[in-house]
PDB file of N, CA and C in Angstrom:
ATOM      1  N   UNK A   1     -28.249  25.639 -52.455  1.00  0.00           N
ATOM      2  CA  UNK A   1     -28.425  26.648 -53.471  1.00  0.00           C
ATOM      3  C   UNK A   1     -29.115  27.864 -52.850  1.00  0.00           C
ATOM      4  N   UNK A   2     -29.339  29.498 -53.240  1.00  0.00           N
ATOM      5  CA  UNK A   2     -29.278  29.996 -53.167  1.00  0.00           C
ATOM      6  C   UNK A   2     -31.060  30.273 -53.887  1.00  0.00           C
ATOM      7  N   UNK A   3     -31.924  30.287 -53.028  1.00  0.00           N
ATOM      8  CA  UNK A   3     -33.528  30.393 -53.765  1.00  0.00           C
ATOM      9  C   UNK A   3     -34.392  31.538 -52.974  1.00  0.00           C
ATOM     10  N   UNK A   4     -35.118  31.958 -53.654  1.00  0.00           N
ATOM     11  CA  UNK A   4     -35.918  33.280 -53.118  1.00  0.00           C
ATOM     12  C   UNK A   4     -37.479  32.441 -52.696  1.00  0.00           C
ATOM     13  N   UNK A   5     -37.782  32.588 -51.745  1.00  0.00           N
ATOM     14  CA  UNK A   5     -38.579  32.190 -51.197  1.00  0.00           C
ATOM     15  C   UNK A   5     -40.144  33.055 -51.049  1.00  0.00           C
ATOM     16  N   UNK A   6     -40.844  32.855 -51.432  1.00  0.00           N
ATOM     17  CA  UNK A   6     -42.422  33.493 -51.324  1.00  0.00           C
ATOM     18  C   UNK A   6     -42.876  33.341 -50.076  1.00  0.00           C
ATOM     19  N   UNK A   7     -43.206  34.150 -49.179  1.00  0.00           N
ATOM     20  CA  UNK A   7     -43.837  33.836 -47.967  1.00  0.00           C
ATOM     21  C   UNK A   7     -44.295  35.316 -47.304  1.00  0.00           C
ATOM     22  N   UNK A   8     -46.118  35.173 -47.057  1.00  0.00           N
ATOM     23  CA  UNK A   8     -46.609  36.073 -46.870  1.00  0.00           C
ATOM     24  C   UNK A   8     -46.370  37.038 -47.151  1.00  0.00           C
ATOM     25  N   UNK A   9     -46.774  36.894 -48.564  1.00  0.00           N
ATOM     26  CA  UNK A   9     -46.431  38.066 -49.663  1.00  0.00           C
ATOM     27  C   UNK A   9     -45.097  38.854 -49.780  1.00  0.00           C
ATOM     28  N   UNK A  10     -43.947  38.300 -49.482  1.00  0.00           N
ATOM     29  CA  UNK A  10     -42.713  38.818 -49.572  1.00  0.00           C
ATOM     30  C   UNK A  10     -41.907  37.509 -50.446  1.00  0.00           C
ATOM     31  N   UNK A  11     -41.071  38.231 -50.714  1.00  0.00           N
ATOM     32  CA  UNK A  11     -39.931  37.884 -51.726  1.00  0.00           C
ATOM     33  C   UNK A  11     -38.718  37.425 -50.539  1.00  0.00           C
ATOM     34  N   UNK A  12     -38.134  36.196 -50.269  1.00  0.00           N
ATOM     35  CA  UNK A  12     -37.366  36.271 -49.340  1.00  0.00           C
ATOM     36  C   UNK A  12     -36.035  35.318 -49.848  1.00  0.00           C
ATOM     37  N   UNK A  13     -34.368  35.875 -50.053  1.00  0.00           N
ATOM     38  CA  UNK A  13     -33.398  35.079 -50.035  1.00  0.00           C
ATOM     39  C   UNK A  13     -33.246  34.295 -49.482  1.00  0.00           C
ATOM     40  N   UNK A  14     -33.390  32.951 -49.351  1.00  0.00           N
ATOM     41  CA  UNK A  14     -32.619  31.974 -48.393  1.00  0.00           C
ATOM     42  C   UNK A  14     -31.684  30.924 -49.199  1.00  0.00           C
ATOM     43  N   UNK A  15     -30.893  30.486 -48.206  1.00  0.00           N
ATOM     44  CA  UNK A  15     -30.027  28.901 -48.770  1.00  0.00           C
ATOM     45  C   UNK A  15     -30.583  27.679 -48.216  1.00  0.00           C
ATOM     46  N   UNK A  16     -30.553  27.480 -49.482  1.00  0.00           N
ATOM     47  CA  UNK A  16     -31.142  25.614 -49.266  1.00  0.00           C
ATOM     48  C   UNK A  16     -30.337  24.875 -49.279  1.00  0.00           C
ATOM     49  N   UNK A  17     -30.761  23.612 -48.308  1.00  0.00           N
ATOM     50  CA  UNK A  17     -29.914  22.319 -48.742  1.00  0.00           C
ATOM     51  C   UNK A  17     -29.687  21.777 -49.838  1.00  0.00           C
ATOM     52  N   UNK A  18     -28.650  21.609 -50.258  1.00  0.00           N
ATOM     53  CA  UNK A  18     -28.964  20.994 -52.317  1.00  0.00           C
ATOM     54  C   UNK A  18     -29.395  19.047 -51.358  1.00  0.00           C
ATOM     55  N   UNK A  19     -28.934  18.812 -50.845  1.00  0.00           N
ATOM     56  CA  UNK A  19     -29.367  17.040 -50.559  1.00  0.00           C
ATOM     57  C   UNK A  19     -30.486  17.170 -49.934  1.00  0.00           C
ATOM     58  N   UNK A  20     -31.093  18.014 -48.723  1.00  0.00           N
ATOM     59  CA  UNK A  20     -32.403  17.821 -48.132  1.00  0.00           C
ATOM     60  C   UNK A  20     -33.629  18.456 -48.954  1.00  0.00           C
ATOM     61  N   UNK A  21     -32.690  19.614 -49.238  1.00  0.00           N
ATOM     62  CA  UNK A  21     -34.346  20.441 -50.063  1.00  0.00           C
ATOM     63  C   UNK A  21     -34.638  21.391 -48.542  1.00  0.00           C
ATOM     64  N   UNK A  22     -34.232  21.357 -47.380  1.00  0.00           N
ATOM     65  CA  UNK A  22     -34.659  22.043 -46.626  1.00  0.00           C
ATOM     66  C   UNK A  22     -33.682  23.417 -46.330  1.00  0.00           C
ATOM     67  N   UNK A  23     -34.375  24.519 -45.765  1.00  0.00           N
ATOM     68  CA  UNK A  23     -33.950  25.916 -45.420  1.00  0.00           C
ATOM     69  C   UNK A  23     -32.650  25.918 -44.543  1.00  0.00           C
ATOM     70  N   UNK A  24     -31.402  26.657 -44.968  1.00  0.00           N
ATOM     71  CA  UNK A  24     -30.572  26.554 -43.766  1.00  0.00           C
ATOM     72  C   UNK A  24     -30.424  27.756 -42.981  1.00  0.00           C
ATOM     73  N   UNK A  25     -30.866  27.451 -41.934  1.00  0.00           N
ATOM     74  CA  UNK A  25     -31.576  28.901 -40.724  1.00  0.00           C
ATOM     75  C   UNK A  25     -30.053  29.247 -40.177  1.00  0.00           C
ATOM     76  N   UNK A  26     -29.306  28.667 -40.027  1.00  0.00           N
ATOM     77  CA  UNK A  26     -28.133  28.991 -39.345  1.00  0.00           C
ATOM     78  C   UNK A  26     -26.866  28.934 -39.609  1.00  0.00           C
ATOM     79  N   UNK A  27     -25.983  29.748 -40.482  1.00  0.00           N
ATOM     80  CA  UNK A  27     -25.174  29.916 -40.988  1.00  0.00           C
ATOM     81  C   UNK A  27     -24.080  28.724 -40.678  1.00  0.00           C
ATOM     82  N   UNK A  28     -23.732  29.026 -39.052  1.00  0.00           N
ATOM     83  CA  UNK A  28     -22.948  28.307 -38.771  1.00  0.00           C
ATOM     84  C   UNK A  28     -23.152  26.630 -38.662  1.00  0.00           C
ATOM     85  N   UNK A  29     -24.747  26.131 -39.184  1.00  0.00           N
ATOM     86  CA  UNK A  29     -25.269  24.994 -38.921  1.00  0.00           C
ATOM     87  C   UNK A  29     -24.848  24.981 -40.357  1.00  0.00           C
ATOM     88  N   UNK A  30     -24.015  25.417 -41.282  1.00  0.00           N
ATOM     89  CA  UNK A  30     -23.854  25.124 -42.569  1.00  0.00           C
ATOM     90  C   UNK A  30     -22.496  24.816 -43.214  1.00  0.00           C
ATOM     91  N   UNK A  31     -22.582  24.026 -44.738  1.00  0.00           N
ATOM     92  CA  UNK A  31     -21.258  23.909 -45.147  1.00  0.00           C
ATOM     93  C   UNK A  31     -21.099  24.098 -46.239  1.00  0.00           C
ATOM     94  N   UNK A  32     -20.420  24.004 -47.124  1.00  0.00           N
ATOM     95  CA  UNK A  32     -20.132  24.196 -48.702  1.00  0.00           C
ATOM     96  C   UNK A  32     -19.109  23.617 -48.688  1.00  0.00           C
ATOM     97  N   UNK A  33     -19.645  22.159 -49.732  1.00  0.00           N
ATOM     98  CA  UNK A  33     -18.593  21.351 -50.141  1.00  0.00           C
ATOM     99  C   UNK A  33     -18.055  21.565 -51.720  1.00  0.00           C
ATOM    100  N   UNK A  34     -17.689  21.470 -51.720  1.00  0.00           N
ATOM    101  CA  UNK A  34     -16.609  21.770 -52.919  1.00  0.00           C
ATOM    102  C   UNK A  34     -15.507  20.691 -53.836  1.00  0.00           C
ATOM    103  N   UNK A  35     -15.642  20.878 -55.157  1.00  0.00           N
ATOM    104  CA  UNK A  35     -14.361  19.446 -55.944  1.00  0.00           C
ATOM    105  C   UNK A  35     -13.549  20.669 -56.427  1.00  0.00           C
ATOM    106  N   UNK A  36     -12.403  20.488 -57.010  1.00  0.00           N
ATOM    107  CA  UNK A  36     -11.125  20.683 -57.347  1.00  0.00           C
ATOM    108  C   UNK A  36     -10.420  19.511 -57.969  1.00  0.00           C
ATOM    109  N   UNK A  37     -10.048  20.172 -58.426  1.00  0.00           N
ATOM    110  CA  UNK A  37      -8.502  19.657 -59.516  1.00  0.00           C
ATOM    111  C   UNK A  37      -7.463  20.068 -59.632  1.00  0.00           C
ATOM    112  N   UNK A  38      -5.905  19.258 -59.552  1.00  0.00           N
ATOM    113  CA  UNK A  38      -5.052  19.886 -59.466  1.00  0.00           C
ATOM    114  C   UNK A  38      -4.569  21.010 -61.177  1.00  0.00           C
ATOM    115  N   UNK A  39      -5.275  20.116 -61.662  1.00  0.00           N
ATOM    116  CA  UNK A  39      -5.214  20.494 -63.313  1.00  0.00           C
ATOM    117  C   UNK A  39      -6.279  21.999 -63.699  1.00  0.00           C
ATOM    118  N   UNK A  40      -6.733  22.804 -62.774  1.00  0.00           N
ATOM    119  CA  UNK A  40      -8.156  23.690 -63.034  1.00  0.00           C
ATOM    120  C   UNK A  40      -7.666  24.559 -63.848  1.00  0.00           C
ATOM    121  N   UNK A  41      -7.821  25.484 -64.635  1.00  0.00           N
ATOM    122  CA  UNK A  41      -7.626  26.593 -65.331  1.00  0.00           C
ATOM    123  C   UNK A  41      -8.022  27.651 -64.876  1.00  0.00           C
ATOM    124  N   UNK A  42      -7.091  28.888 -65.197  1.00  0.00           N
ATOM    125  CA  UNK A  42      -7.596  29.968 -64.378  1.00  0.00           C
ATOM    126  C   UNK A  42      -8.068  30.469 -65.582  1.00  0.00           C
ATOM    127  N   UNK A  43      -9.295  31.630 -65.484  1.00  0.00           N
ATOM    128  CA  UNK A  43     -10.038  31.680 -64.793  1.00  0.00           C
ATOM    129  C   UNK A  43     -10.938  30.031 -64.649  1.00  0.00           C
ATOM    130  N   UNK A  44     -10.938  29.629 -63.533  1.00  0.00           N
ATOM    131  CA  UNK A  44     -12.089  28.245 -63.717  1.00  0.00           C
ATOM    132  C   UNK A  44     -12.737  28.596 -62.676  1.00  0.00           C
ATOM    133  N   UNK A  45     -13.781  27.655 -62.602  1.00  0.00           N
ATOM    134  CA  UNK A  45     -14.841  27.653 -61.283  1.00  0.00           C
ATOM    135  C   UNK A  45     -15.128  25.919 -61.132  1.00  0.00           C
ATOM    136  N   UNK A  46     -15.430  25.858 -59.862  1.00  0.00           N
ATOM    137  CA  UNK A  46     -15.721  24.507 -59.256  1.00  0.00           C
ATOM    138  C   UNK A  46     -16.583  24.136 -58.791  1.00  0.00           C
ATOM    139  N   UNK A  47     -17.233  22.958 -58.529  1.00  0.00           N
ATOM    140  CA  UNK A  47     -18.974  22.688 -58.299  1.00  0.00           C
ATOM    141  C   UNK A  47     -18.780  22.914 -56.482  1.00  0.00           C
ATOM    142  N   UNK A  48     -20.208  23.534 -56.649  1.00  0.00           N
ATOM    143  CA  UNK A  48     -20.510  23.567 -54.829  1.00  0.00           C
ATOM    144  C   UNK A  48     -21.772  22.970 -54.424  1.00  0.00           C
ATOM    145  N   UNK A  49     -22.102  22.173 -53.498  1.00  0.00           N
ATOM    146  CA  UNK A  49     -23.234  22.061 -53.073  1.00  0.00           C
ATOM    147  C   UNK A  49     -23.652  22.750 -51.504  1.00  0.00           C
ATOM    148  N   UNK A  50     -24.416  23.226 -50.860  1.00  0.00           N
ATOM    149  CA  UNK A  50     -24.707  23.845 -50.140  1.00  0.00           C
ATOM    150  C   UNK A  50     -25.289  22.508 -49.522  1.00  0.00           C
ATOM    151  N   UNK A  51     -25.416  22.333 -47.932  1.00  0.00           N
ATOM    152  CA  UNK A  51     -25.473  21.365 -46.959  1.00  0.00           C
ATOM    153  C   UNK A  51     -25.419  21.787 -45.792  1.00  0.00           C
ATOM    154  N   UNK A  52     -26.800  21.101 -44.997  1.00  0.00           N
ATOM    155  CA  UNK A  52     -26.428  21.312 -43.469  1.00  0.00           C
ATOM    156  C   UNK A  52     -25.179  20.419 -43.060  1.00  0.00           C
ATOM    157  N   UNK A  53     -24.548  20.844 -41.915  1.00  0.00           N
ATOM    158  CA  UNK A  53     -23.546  19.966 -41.488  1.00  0.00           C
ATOM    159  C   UNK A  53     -23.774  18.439 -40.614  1.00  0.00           C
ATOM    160  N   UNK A  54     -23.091  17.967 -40.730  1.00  0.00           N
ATOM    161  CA  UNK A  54     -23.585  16.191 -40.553  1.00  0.00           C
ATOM    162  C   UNK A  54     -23.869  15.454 -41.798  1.00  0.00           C
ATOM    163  N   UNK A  55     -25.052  14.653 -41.358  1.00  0.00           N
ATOM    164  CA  UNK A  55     -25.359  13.565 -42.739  1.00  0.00           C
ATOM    165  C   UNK A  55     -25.443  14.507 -43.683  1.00  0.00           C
ATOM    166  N   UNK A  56     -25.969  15.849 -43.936  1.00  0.00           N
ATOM    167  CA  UNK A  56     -26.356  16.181 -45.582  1.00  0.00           C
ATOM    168  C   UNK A  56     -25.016  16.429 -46.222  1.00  0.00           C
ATOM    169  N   UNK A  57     -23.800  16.717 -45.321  1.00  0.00           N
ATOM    170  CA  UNK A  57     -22.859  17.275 -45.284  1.00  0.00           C
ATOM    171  C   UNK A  57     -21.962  16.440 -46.169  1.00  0.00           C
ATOM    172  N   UNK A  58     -22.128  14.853 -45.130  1.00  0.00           N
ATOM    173  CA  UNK A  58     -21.333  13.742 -45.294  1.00  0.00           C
ATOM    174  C   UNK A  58     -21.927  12.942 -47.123  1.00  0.00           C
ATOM    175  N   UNK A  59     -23.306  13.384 -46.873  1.00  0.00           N
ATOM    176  CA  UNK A  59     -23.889  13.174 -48.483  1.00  0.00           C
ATOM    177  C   UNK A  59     -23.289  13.846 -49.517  1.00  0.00           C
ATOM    178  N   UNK A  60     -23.376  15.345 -49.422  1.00  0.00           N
ATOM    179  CA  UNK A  60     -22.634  15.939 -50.381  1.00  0.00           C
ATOM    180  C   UNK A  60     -21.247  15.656 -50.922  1.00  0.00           C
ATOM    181  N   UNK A  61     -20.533  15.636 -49.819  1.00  0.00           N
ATOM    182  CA  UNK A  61     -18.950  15.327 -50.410  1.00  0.00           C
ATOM    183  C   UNK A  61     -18.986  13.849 -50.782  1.00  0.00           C
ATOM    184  N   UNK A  62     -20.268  12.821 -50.710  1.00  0.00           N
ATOM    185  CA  UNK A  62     -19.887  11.763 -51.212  1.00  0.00           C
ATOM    186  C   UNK A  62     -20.122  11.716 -52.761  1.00  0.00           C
ATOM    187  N   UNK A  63     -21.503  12.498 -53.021  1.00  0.00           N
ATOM    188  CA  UNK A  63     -21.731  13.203 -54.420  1.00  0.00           C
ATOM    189  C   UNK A  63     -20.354  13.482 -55.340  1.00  0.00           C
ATOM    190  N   UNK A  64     -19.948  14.437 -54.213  1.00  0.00           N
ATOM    191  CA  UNK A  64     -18.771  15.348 -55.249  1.00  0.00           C
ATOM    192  C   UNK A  64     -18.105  14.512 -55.461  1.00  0.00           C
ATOM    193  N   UNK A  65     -17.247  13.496 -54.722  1.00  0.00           N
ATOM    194  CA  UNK A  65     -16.000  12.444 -54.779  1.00  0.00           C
ATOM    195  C   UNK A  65     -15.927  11.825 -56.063  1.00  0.00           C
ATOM    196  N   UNK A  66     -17.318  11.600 -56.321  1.00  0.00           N
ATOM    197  CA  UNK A  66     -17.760  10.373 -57.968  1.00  0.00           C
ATOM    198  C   UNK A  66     -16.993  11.125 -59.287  1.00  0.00           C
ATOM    199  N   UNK A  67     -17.118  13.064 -58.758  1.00  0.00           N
ATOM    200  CA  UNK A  67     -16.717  13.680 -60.086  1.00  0.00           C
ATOM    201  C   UNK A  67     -15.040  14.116 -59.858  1.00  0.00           C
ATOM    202  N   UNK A  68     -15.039  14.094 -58.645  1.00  0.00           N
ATOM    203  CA  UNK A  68     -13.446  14.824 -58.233  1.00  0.00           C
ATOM    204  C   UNK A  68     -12.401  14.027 -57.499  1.00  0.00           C
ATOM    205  N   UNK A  69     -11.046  13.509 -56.982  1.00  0.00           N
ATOM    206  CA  UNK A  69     -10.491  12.856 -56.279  1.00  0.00           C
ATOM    207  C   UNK A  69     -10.488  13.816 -55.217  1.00  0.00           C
ATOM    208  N   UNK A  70     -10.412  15.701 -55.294  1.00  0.00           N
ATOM    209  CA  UNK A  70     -10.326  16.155 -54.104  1.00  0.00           C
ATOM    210  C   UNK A  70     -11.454  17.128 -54.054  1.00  0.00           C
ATOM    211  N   UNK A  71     -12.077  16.527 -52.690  1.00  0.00           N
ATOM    212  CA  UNK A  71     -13.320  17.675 -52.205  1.00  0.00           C
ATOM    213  C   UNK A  71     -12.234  18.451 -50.781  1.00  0.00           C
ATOM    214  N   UNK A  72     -12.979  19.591 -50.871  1.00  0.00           N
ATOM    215  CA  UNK A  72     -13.030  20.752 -49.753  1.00  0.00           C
ATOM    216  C   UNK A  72     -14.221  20.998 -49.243  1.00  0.00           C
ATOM    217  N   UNK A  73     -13.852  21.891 -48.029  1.00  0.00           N
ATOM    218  CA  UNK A  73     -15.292  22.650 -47.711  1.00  0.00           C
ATOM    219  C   UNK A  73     -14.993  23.858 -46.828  1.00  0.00           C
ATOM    220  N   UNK A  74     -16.073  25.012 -46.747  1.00  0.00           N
ATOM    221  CA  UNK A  74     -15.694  25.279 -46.027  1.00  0.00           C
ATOM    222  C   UNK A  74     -17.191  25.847 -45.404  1.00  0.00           C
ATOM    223  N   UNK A  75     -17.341  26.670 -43.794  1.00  0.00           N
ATOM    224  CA  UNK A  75     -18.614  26.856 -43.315  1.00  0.00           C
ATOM    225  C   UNK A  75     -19.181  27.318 -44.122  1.00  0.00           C
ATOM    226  N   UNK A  76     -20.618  27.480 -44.013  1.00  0.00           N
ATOM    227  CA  UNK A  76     -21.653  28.751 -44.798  1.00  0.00           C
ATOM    228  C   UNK A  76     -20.931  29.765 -44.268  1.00  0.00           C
ATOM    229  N   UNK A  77     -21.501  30.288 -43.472  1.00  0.00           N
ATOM    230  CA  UNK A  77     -20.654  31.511 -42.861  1.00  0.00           C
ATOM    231  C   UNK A  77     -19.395  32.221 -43.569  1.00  0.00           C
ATOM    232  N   UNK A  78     -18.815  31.786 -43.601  1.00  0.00           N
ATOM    233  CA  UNK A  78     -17.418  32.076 -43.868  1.00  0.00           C
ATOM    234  C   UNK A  78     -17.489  32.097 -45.715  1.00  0.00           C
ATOM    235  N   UNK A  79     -18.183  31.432 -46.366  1.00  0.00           N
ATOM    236  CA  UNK A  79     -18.493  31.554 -47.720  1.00  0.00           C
ATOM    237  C   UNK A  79     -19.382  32.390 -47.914  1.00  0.00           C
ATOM    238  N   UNK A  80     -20.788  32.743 -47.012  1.00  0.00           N
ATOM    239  CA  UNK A  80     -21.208  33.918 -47.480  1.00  0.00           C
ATOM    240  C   UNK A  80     -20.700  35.463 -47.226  1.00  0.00           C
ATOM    241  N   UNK A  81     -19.528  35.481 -46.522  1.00  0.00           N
ATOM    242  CA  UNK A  81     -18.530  36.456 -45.967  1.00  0.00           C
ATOM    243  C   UNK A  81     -17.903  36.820 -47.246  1.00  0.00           C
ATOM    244  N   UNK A  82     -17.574  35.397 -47.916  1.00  0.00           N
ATOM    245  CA  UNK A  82     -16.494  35.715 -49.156  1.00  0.00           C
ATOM    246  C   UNK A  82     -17.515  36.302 -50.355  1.00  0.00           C
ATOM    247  N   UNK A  83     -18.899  35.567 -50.264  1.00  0.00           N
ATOM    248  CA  UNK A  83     -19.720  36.050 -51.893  1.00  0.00           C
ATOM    249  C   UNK A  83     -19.925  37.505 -51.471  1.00  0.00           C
ATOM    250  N   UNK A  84     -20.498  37.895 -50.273  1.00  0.00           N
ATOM    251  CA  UNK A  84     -20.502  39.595 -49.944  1.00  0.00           C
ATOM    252  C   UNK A  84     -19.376  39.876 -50.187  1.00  0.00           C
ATOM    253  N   UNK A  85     -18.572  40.064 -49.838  1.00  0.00           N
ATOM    254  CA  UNK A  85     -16.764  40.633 -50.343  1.00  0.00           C
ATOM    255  C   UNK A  85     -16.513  40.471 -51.988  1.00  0.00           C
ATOM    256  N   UNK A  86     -17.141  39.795 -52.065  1.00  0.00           N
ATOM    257  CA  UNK A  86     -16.230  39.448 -53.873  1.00  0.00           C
ATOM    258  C   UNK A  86     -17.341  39.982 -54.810  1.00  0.00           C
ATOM    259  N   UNK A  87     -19.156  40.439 -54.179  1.00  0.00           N
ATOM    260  CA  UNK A  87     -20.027  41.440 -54.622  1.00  0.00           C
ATOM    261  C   UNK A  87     -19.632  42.620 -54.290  1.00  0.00           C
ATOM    262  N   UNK A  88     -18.748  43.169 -53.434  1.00  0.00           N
ATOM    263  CA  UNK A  88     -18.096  44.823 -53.648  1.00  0.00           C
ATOM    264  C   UNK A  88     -18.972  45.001 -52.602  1.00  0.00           C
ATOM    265  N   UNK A  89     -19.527  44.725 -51.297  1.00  0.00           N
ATOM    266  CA  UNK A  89     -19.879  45.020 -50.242  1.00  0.00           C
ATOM    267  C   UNK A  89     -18.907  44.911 -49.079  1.00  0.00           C
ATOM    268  N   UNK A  90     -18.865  45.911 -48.286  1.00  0.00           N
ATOM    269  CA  UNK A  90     -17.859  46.248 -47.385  1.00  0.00           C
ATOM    270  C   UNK A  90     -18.931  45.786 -46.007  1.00  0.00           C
ATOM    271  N   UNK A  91     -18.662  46.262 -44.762  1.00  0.00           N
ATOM    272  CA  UNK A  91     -19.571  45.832 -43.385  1.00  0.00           C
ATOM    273  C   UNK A  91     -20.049  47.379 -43.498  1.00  0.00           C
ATOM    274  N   UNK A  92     -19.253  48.620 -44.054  1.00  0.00           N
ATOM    275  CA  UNK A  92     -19.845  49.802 -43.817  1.00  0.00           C
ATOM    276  C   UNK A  92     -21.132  49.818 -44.570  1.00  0.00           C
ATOM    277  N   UNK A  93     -20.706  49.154 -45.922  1.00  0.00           N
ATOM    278  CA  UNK A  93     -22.083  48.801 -46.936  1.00  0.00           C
ATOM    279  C   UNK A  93     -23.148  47.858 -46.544  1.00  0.00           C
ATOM    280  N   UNK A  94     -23.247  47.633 -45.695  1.00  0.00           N
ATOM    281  CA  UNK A  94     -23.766  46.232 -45.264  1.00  0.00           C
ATOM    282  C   UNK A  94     -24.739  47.208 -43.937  1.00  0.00           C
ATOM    283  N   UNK A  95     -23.933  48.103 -43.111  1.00  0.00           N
ATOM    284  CA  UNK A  95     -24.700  48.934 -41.863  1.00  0.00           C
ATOM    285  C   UNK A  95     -25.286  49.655 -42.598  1.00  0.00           C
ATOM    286  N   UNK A  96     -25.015  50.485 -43.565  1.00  0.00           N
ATOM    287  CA  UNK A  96     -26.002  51.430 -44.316  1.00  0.00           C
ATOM    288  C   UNK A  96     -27.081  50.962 -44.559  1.00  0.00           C
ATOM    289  N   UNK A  97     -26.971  49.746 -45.137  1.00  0.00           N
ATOM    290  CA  UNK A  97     -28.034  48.984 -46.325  1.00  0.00           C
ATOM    291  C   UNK A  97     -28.871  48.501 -45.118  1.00  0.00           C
ATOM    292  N   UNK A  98     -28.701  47.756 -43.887  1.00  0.00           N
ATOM    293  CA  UNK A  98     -29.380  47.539 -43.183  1.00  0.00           C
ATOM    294  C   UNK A  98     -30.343  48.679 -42.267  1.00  0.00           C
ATOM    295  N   UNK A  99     -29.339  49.656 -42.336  1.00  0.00           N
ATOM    296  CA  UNK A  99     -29.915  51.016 -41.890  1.00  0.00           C
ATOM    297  C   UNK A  99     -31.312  51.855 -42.196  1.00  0.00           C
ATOM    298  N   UNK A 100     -31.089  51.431 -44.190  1.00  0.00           N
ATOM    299  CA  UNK A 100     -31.861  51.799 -44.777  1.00  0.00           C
ATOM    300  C   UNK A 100     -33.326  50.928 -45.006  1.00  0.00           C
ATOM    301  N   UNK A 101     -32.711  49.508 -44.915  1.00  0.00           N
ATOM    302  CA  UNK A 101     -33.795  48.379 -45.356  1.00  0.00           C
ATOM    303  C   UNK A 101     -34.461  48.076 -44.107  1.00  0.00           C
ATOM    304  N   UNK A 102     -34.468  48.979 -42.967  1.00  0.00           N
ATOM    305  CA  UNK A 102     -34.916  48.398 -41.839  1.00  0.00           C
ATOM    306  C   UNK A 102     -36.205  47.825 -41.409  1.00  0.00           C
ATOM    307  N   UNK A 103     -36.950  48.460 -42.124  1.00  0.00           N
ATOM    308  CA  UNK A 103     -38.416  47.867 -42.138  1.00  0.00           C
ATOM    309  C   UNK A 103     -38.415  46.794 -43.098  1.00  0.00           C
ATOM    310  N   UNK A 104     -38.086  46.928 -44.203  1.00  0.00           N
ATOM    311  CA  UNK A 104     -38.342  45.720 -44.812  1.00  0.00           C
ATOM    312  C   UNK A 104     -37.820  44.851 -44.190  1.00  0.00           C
ATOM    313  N   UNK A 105     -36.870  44.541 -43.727  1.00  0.00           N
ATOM    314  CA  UNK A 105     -35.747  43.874 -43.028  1.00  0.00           C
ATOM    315  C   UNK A 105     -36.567  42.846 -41.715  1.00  0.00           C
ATOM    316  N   UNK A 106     -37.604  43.873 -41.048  1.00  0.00           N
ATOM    317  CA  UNK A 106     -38.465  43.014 -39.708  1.00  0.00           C
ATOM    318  C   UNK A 106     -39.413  42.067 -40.631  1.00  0.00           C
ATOM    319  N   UNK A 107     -39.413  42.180 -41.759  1.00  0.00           N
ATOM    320  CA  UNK A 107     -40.226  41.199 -42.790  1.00  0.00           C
ATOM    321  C   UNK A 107     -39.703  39.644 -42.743  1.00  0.00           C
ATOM    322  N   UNK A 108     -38.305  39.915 -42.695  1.00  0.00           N
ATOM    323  CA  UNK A 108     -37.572  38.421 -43.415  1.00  0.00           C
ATOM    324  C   UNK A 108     -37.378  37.647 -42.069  1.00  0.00           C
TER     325      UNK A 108
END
């Protein structure tokens, strides 16, 4: 999941493990598992759990299986690529914003 973190007096975004409870520092050390149905409705949405890769990984999709016959997944990385894109942020929006947030930015 997706939790704002308090630390030395700052406000800080991070993703958590939904099975460990712990911080995931490295995008690519990450996964998002996912259920589906062949039956979904559009507009629908589908459960995700956020997971380091390995055991928390192998935990999660065993979670999901109980509610779904088909799990997916795909990296962190590559899913937080898609939630920036599908929030209307471009990479030009992304150099600005970093451009601008730069000090705050040596905070996080």
């Amino acid at each position: 999941m997706i939790k704002v973190l308090y630390k030395e007096g700052r406000f800080i975004p991070v993703v958590v493990c939904d099975i460990c409870g712990q911080q995931i520092t490295e995008a690519r050390n990450g996964a998002v598992a996912n259920t589906w149905t062949e039956d979904i409705q559009e507009p629908g949405y589908v459960e995700i759990l956020y997971a380091h890769k390995g055991a928390c990984h192998d935990i999660a999709e065993a979670r999901l299986s109980q509610k779904s016959q088909t799990i997916g997944w795909e990296e962190l990385s590559h899913h937080l690529l898609y939630v920036v894109r599908n929030a209307g942020l471009t990479i030009e929006n992304l150099e600005k914003l970093e451009h601008d947030y730069q000090e705050f930015l040596r905070w996080i």
